[in-house]
Protein backbone atom coordinates (compact mmCIF):
# COMPACT_ATOMS: atom_id res chain seq x y z
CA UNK A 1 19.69 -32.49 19.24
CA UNK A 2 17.68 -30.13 21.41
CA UNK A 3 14.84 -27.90 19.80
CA UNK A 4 15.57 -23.86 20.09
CA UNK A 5 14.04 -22.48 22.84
CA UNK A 6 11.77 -19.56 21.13
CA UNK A 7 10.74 -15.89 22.89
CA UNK A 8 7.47 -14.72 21.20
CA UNK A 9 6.61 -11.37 21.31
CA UNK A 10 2.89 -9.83 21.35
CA UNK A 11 2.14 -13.27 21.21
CA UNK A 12 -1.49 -13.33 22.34
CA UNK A 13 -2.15 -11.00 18.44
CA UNK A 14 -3.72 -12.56 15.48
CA UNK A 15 -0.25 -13.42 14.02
CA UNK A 16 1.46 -14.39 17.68
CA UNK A 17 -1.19 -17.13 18.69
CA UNK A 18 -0.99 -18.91 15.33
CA UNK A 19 3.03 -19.31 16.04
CA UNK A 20 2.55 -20.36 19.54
CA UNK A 21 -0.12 -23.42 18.22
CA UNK A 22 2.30 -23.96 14.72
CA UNK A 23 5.45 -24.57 17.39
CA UNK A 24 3.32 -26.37 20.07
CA UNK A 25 1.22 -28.05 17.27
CA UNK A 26 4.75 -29.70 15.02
CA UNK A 27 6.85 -29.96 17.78
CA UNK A 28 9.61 -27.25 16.73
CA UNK A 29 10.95 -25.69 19.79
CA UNK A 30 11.99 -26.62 23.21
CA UNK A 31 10.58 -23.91 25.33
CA UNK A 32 8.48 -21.27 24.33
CA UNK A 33 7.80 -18.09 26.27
CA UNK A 34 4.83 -15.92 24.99
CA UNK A 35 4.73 -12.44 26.21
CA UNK A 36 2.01 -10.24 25.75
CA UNK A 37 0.45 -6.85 27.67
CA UNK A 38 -2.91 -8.40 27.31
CA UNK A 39 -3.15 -12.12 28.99
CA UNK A 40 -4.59 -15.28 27.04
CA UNK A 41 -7.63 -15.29 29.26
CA UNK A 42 -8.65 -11.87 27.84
CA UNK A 43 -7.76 -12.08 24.16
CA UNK A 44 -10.71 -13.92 23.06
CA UNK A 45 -8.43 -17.27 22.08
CA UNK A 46 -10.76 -19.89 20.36
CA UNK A 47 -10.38 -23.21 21.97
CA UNK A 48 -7.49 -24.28 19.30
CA UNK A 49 -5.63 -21.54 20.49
CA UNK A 50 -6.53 -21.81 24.06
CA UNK A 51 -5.32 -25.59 24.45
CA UNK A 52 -1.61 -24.39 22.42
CA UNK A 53 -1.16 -22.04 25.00
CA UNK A 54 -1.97 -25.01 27.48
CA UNK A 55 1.23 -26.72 26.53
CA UNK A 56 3.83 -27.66 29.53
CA UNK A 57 6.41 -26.26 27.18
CA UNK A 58 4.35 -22.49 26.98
CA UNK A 59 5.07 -20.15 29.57
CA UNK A 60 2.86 -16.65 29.51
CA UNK A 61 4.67 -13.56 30.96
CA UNK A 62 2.65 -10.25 30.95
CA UNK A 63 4.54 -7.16 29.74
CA UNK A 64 4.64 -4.16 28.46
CA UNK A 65 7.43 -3.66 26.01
CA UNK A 66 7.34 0.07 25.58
CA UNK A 67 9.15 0.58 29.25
CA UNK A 68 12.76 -0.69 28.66
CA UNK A 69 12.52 -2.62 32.28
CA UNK A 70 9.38 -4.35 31.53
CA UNK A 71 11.05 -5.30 28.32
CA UNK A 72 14.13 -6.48 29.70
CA UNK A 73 12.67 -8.61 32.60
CA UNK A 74 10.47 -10.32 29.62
CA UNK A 75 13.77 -11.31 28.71
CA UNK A 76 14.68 -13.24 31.43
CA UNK A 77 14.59 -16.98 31.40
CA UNK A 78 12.77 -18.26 34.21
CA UNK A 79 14.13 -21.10 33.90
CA UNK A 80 14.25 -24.15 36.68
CA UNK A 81 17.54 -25.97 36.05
CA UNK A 82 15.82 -28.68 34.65
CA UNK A 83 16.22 -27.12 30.92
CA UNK A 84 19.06 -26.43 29.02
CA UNK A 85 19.96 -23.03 28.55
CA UNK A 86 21.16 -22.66 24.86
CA UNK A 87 25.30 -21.70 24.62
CA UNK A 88 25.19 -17.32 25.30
CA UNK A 89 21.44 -16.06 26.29
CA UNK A 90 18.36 -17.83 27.10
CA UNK A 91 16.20 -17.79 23.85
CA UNK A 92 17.30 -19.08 20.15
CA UNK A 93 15.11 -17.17 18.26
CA UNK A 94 13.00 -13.87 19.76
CA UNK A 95 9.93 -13.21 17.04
CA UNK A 96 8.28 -9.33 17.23
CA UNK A 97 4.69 -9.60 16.55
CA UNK A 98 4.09 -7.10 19.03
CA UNK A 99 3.18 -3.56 18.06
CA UNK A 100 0.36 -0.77 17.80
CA UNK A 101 -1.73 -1.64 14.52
CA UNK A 102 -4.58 -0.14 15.26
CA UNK A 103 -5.65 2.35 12.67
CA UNK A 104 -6.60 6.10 13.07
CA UNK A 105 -3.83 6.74 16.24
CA UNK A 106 -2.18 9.54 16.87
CA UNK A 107 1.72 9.52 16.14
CA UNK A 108 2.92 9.70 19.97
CA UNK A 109 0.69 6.26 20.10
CA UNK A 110 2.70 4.66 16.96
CA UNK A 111 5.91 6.42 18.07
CA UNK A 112 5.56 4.40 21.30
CA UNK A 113 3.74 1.45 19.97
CA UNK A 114 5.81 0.76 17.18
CA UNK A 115 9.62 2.54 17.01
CA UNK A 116 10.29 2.60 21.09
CA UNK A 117 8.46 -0.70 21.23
CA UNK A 118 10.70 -2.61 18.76
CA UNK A 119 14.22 -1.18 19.48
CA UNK A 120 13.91 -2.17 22.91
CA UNK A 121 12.70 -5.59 21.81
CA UNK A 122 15.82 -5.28 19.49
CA UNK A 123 18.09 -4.12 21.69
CA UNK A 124 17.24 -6.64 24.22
CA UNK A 125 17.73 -9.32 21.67
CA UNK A 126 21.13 -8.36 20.86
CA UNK A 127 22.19 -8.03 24.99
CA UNK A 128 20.39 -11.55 25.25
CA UNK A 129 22.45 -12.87 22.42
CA UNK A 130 19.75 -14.56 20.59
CA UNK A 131 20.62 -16.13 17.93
CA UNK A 132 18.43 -14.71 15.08
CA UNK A 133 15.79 -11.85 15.29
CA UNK A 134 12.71 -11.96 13.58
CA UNK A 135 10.61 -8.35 12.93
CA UNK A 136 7.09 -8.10 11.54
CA UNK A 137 6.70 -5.00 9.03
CA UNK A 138 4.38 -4.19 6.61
CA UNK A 139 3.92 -4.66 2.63
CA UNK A 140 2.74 -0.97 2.48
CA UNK A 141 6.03 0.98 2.03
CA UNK A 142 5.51 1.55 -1.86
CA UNK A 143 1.92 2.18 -3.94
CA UNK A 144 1.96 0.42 -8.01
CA UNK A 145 -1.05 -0.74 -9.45
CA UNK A 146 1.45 -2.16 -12.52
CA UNK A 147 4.56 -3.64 -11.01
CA UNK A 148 4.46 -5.71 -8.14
CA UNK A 149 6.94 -4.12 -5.40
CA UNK A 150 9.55 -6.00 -4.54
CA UNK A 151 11.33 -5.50 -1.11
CA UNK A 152 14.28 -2.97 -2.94
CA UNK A 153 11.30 -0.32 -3.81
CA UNK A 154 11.28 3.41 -2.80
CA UNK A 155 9.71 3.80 0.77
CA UNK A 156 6.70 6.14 0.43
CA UNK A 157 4.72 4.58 2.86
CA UNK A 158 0.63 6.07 3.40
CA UNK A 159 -0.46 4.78 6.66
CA UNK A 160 0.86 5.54 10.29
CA UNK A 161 2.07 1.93 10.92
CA UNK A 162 3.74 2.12 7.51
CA UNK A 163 5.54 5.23 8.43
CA UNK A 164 6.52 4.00 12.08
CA UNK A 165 7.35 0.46 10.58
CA UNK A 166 9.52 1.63 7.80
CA UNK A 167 11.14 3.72 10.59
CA UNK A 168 12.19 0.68 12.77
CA UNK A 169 13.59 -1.00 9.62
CA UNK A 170 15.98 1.50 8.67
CA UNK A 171 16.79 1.51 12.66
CA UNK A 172 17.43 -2.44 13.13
CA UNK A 173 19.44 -1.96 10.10
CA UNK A 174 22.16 -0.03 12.75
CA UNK A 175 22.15 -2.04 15.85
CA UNK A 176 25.39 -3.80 15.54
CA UNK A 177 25.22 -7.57 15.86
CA UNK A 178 21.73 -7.85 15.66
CA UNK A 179 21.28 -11.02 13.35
CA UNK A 180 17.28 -9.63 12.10
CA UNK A 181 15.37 -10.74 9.10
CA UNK A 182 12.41 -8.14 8.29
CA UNK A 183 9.10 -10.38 6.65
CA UNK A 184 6.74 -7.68 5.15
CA UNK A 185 3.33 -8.37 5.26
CA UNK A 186 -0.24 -7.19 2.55
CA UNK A 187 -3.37 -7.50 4.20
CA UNK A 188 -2.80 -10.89 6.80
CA UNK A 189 -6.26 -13.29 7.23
CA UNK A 190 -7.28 -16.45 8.47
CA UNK A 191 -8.84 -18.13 11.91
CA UNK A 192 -9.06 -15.39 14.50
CA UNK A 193 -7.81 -12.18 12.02
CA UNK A 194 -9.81 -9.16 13.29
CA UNK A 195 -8.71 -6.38 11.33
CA UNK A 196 -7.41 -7.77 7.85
CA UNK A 197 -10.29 -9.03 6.16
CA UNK A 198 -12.80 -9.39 8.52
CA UNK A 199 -14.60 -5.75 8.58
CA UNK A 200 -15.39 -6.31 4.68
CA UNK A 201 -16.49 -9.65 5.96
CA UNK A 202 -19.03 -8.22 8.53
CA UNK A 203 -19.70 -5.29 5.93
CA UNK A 204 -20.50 -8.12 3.06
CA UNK A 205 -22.84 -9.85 5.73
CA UNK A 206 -24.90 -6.62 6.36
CA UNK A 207 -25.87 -6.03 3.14
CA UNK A 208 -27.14 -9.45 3.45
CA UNK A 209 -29.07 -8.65 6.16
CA UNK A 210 -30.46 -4.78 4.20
CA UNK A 211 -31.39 -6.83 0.99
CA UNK A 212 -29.09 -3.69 -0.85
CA UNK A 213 -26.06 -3.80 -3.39
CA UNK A 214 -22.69 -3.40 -1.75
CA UNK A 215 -21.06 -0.15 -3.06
CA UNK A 216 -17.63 0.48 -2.67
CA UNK A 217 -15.44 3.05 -3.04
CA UNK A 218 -12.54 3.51 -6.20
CA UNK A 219 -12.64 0.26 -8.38
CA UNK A 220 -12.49 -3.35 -8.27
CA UNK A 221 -9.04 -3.23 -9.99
CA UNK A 222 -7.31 -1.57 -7.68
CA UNK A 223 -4.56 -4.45 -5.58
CA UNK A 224 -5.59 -5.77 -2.58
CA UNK A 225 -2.59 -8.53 -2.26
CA UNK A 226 -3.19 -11.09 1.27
CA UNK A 227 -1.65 -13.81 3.04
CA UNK A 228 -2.94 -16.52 4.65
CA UNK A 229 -1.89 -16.74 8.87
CA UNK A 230 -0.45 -20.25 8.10
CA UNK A 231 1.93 -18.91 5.45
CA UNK A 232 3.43 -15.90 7.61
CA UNK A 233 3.94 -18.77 10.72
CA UNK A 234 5.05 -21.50 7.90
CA UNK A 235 7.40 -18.81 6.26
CA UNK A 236 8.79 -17.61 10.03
CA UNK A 237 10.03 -20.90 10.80
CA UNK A 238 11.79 -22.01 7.46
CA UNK A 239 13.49 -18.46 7.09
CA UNK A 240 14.94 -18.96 10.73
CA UNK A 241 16.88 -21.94 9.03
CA UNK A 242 19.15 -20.34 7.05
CA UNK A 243 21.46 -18.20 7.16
CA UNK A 244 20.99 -16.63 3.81
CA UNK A 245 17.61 -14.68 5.43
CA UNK A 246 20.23 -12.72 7.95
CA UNK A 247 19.94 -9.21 7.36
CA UNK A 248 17.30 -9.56 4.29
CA UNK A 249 13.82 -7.88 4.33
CA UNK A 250 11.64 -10.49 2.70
CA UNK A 251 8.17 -10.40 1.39
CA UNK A 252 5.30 -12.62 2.76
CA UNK A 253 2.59 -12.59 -0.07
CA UNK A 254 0.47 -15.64 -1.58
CA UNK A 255 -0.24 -15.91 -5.42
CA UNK A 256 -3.95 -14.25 -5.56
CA UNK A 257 -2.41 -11.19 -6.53
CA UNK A 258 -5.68 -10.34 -5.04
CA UNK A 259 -7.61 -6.97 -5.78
CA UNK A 260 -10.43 -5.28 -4.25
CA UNK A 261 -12.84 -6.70 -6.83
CA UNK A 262 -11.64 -11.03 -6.16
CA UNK A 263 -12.04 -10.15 -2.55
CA UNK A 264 -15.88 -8.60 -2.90
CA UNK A 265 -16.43 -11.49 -5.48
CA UNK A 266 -15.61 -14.02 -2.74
CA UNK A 267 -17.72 -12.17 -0.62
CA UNK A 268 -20.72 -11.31 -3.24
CA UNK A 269 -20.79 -15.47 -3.40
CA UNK A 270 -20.70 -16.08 0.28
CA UNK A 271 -23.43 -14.09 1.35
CA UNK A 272 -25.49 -13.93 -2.26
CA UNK A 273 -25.17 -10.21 -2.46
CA UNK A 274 -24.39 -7.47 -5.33
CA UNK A 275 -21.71 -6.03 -5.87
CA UNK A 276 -20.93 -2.26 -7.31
CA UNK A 277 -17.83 0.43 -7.29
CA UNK A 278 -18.56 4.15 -6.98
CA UNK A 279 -15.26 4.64 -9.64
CA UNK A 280 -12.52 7.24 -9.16
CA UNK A 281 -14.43 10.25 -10.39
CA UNK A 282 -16.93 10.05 -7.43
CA UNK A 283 -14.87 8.62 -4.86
CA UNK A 284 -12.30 11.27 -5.26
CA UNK A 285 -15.23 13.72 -4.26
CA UNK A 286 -15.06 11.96 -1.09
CA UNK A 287 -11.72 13.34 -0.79
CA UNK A 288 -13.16 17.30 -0.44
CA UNK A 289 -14.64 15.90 3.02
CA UNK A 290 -13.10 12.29 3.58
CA UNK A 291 -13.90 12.50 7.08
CA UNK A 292 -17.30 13.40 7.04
CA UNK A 293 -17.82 10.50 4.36
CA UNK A 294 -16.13 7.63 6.28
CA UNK A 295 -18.43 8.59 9.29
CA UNK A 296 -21.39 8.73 7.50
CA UNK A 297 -20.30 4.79 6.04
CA UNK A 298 -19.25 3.53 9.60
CA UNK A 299 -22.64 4.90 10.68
CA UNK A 300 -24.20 3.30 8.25
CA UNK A 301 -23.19 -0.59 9.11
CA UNK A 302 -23.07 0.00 13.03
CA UNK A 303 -26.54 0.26 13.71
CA UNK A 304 -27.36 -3.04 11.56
CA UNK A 305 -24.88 -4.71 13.02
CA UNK A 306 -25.96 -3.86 16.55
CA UNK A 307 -29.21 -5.31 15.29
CA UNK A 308 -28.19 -8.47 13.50
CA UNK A 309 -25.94 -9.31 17.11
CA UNK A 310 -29.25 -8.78 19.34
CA UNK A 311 -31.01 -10.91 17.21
CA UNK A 312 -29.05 -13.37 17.06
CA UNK A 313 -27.95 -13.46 20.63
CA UNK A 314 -24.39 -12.09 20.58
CA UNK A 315 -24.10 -10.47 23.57
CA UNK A 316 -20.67 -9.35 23.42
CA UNK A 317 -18.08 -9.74 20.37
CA UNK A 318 -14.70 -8.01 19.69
CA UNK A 319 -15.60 -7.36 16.11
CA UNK A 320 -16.75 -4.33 14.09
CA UNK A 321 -17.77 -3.16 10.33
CA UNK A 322 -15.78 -0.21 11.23
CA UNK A 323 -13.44 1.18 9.15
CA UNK A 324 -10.36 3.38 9.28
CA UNK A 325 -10.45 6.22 6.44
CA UNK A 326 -6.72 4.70 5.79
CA UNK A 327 -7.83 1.28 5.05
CA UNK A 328 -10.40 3.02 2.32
CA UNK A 329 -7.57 5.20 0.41
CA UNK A 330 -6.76 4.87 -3.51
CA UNK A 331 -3.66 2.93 -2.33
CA UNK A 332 -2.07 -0.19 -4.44
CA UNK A 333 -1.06 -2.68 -1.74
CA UNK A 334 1.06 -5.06 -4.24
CA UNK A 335 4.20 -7.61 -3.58
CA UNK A 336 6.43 -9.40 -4.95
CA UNK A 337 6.88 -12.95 -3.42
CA UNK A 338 9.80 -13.85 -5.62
CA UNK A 339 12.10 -13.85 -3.01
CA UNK A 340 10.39 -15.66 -0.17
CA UNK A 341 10.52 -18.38 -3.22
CA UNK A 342 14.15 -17.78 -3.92
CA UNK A 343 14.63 -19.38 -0.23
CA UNK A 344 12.55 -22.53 -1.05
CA UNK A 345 9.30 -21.56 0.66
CA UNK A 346 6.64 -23.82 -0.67
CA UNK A 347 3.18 -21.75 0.28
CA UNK A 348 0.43 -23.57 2.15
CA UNK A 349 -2.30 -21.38 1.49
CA UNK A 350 -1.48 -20.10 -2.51
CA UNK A 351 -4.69 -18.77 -2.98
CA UNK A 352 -7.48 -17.18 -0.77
CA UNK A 353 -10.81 -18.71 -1.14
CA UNK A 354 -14.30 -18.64 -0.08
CA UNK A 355 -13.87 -22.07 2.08
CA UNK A 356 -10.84 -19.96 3.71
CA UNK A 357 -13.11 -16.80 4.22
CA UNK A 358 -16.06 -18.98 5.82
CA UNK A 359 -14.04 -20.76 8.13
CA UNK A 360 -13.19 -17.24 9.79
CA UNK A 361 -16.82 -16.79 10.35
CA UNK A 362 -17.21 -20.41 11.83
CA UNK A 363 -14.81 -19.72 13.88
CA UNK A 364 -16.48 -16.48 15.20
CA UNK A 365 -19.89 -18.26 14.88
CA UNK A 366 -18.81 -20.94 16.98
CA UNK A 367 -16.96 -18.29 20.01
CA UNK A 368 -20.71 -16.32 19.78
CA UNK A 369 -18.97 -13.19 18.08
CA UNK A 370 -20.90 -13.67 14.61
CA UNK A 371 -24.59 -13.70 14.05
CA UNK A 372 -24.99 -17.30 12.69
CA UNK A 373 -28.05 -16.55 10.37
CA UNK A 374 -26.18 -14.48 7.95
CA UNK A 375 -24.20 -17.74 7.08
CA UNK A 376 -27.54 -19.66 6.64
């Protein structure tokens, strides 16, 4: 029987290059074409990564899905004869991990980045007749410290790529014969993440480096749900087998149940710092000039940082303890994964750990983007 031939969108991102090594790496499809507006030799692949994308069966296409034509020719098979073309279009399965999740854009940017971006991807799919269409979202559509939100709660999303993501949902929902599933994602880590976990990470490590007590904002009850890189490529690939997951928005969450305070703890360990909360009274002063404060933070980490990377001889590194005032609001990130269960899914990675946490850092340390001392 011949493996699906599988179109991966924005697959050079955090989430895209783990797919393109879990296909290459168990052998699930027959052709895979990874398209991406930035190529592999610029996204700062580790060597894992690097080799997957190696493969005779991966094929890199540069694109830029926002223009319709550039999203349509990313489409095309380029085929040579020698493969089978799968009965009706070209690819089996089309996966959108592409989109504009940068925090702190303006909405033209997301409006671009994120709704034109994934109905022509959509569209495309449906002219192309793949076979099933898989779209990336986002776990935060609904804030609830109590009740863990399952995929049926009220959309009252509070950041931009919520907004623009809940958007696109309610849009693929109306493209006739699109055969979608919709995986909503909390906070997504692991080998390679950049903007999950990673700024606390690099935050956690400077306050190493200061000798001082790390003091965040709100509390440490307050939900900070993840889920492992493994377990949104893992859950991608069973969901695609069934028909049940056609036209169902399912949530992709482990079983921390993680809040702000297991994440610092993990942290506080790793690094042998302290740990402290300013509490809600304070941090809602913050609010009076929440832009002001968040500068006065960022400027707080970048100039250690800068330091610990000259010492250390990291001469140039895509990462950064800067953060977006929407990553730092009073906001319950908090899913349900009963339903992702309902479908069999068995998760990899249940829990998040400090072994898990290090071996982003190795990873970094290893590439030259991390100042190795601060794991000594």
């Amino acid at each position: 029987m011949s493996k699906p031939n599988v179109l991966v969108l924005g697959g050079c991102g955090f989430i895209g290059r783990h797919l393109v090594e879990h296909l290459v790496t168990h052998d699930l499809a027959g052709r895979i074409k990874v398209v991406d507006k930035t190529p592999p030799l610029m996204a700062w692949l580790n060597s894992r990564h690097t080799q997957a994308f190696a493969s005779e069966r991966v094929e890199f296409v540069s694109a830029n899905l926002i223009n319709p034509t550039s999203c349509q020719n990313a489409f095309q098979s380029e085929g040579t004869g020698q493969q089978e073309e799968s009965e009706g279009g070209c690819w089996d399965y089309v996966i959108n991990c592409a989109a504009e999740t940068k925090p702190g854009q303006t909405d033209p940017v997301y409006q671009e980045g994120i709704l034109k971006l994934s109905l022509n991807c959509a569209t495309e799919a449906v002219k192309q007749k793949a076979k099933r269409y898989i779209e990336l979202s986002t776990g935060s559509m609904c804030s609830d410290e109590k009740v863990p939100q399952r995929e049926d709660c009220p959309v009252e999303p509070w950041t931009m790529v919520g907004k623009y993501k809940a958007k696109v949902e309610q849009e693929l929902a109306a493209i006739k014969d699109l055969p979608y599933t919709i995986l909503r994602l909390p906070i997504c880590y692991g080998v390679g993440d950049r903007k999950g976990l990673t700024p606390r990470i690099i935050i956690a490590g400077i306050y190493k480096h200061l000798g001082e007590t790390m003091k965040l904002l709100w509390t440490g009850t307050m939900k900070m749900n993840v889920v492992h890189v493994e377990d949104v490529c893992g859950s991608i690939w069973e969901l695609l087998q069934t028909d049940r997951t056609l036209h169902e928005t399912i949530n992709v969450c482990d079983d921390s149940n993680a809040t702000q305070a297991l994440i610092s703890e993990l942290l506080a360990d790793m690094f042998g710092i302290k740990i402290d909360y300013w509490g809600v009274t304070m941090s809602n002063m913050t609010k009076l000039d929440m832009a002001g404060a968040i500068e006065e933070i960022n400027d707080r980490h970048l100039g250690p940082w800068a330091e610990l990377c000259q010492r250390d001889g990291v001469q140039n590194t895509p990462l950064t303890p800067y953060m977006d005032q929407e990553l730092l609001l009073h906001k319950h990130l908090h899913l349900s994964n009963e339903k992702l269960k309902s479908y069999g899914y068995r998760l990899r990675r249940p829990h998040i750990t400090r072994e898990l946490l290090e071996e982003i850092v190795q990873d970094f340390i290893e590439m030259n983007h991390f100042p190795r001392t601060l794991l000594a």
